[in-house]
C-alpha atoms as a PDB file:
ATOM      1  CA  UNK A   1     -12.690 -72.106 -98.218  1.00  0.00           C
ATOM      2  CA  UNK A   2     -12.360 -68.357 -97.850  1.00  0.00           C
ATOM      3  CA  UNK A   3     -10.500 -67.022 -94.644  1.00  0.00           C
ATOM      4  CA  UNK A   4      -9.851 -63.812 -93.144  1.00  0.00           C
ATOM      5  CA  UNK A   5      -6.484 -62.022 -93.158  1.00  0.00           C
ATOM      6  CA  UNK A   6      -6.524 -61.791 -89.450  1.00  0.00           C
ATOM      7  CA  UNK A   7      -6.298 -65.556 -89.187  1.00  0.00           C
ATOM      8  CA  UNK A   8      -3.351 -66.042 -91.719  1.00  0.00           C
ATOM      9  CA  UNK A   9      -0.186 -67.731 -90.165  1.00  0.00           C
ATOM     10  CA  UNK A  10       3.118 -65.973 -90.759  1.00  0.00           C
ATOM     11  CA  UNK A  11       4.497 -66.599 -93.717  1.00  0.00           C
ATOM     12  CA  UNK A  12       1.400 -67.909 -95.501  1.00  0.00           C
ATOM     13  CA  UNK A  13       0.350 -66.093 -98.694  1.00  0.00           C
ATOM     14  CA  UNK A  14      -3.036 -66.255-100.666  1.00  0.00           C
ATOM     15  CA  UNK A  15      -5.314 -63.929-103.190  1.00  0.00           C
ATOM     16  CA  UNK A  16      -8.284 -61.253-101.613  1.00  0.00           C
ATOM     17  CA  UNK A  17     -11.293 -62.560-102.421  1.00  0.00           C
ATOM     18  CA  UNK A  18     -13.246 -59.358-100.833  1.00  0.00           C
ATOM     19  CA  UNK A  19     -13.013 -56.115 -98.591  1.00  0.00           C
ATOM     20  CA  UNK A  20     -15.774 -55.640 -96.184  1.00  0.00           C
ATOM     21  CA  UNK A  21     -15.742 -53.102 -93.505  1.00  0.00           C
ATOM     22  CA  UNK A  22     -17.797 -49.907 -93.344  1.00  0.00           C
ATOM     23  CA  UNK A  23     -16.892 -46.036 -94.471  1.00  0.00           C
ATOM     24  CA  UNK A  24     -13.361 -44.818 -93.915  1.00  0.00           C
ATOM     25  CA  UNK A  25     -11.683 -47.734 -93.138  1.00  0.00           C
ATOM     26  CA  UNK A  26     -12.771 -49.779 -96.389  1.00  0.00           C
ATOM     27  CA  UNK A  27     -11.871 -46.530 -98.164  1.00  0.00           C
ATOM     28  CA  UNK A  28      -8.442 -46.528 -96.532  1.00  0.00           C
ATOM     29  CA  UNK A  29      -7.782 -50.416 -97.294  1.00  0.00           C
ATOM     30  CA  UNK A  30      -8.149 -49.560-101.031  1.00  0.00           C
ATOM     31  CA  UNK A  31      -5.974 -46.359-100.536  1.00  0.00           C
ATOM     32  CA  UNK A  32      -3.391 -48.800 -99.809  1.00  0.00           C
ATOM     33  CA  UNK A  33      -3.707 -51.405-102.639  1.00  0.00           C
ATOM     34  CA  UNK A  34      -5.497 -53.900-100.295  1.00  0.00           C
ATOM     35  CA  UNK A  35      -8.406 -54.973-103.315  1.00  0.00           C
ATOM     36  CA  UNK A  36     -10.162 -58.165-104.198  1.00  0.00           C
ATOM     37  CA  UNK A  37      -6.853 -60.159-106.651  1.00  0.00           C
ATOM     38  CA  UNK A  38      -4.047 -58.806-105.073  1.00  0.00           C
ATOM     39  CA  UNK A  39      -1.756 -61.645-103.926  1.00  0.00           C
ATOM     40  CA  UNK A  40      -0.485 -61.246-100.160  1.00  0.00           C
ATOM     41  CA  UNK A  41       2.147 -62.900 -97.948  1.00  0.00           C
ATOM     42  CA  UNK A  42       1.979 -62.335 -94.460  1.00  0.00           C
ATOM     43  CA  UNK A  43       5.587 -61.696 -92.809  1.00  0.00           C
ATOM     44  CA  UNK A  44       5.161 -61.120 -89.732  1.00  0.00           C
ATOM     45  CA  UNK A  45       3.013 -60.665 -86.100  1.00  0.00           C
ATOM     46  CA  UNK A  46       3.530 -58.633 -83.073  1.00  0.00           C
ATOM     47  CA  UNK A  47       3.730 -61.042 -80.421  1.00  0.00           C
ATOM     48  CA  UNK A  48       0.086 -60.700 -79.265  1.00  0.00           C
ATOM     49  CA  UNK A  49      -1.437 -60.782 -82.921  1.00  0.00           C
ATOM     50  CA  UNK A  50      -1.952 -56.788 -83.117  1.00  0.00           C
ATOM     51  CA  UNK A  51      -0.769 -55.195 -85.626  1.00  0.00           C
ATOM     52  CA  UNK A  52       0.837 -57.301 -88.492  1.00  0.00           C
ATOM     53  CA  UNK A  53       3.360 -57.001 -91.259  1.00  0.00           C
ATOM     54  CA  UNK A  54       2.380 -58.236 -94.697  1.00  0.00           C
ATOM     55  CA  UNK A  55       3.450 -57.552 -98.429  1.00  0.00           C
ATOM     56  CA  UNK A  56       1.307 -56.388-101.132  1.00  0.00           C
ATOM     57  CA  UNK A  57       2.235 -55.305-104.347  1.00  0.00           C
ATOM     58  CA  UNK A  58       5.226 -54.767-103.588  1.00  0.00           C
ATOM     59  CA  UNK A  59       6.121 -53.487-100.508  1.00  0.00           C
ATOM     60  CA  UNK A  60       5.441 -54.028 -96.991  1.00  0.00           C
ATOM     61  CA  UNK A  61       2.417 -52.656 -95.487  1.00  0.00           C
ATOM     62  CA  UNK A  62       1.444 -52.677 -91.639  1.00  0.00           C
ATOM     63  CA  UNK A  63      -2.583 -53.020 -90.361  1.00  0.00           C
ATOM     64  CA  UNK A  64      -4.320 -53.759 -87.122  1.00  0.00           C
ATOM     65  CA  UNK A  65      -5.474 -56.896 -86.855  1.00  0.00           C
ATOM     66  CA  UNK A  66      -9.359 -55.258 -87.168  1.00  0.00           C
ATOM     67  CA  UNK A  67      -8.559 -53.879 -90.290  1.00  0.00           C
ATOM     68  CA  UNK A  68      -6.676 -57.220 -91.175  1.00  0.00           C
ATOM     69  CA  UNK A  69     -10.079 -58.848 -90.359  1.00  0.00           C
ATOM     70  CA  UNK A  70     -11.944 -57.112 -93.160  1.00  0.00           C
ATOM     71  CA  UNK A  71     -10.116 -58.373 -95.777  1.00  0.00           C
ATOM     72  CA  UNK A  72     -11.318 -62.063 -97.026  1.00  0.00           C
ATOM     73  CA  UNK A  73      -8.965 -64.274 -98.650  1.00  0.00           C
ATOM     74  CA  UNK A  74      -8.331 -67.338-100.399  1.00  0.00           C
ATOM     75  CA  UNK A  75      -4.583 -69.196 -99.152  1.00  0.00           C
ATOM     76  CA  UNK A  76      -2.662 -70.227-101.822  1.00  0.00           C
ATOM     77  CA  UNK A  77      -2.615 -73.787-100.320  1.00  0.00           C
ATOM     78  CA  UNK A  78      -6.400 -73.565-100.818  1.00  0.00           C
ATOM     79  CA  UNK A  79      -6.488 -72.350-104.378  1.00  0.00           C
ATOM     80  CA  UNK A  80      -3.739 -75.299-105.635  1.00  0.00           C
ATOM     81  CA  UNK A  81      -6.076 -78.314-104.518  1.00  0.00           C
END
């Protein structure tokens, strides 16, 4: 069952299954490495959700939780059942 980034717990990691969004801020996702098999973990959330910490190839990379909700994934508890 696919999920969004926006709804990942901290410290839960999975695979992007998809980037949706429309125009400059899908093109900006990509700019940054966020594509469709790139393994994330999440590390951390501002204490109202907005924006959040995660690492990607790599290094550590900061979006708003709209962007965050563009970007489908699959958790990695998900993809060992």
């Amino acid at each position: 069952m696919a999920k969004l980034l926006s709804d990942f717990a901290v410290g839960e990691s999975g695979k992007i299954l998809s980037v949706s969004g429309s125009g400059a801020v899908r093109r900006r996702l990509f700019d940054m490495g966020v594509t469709p098999g790139a393994d994330v973990l999440l590390r951390k959330k501002a204490p109202l959700g907005d924006p959040i910490e995660i690492t990607i190839r790599g290094y550590e990379l900061t979006l708003r939780k709209a962007e965050a909700a563009c970007v489908g994934m699959q958790s990695a508890k998900e993809a060992a059942k």
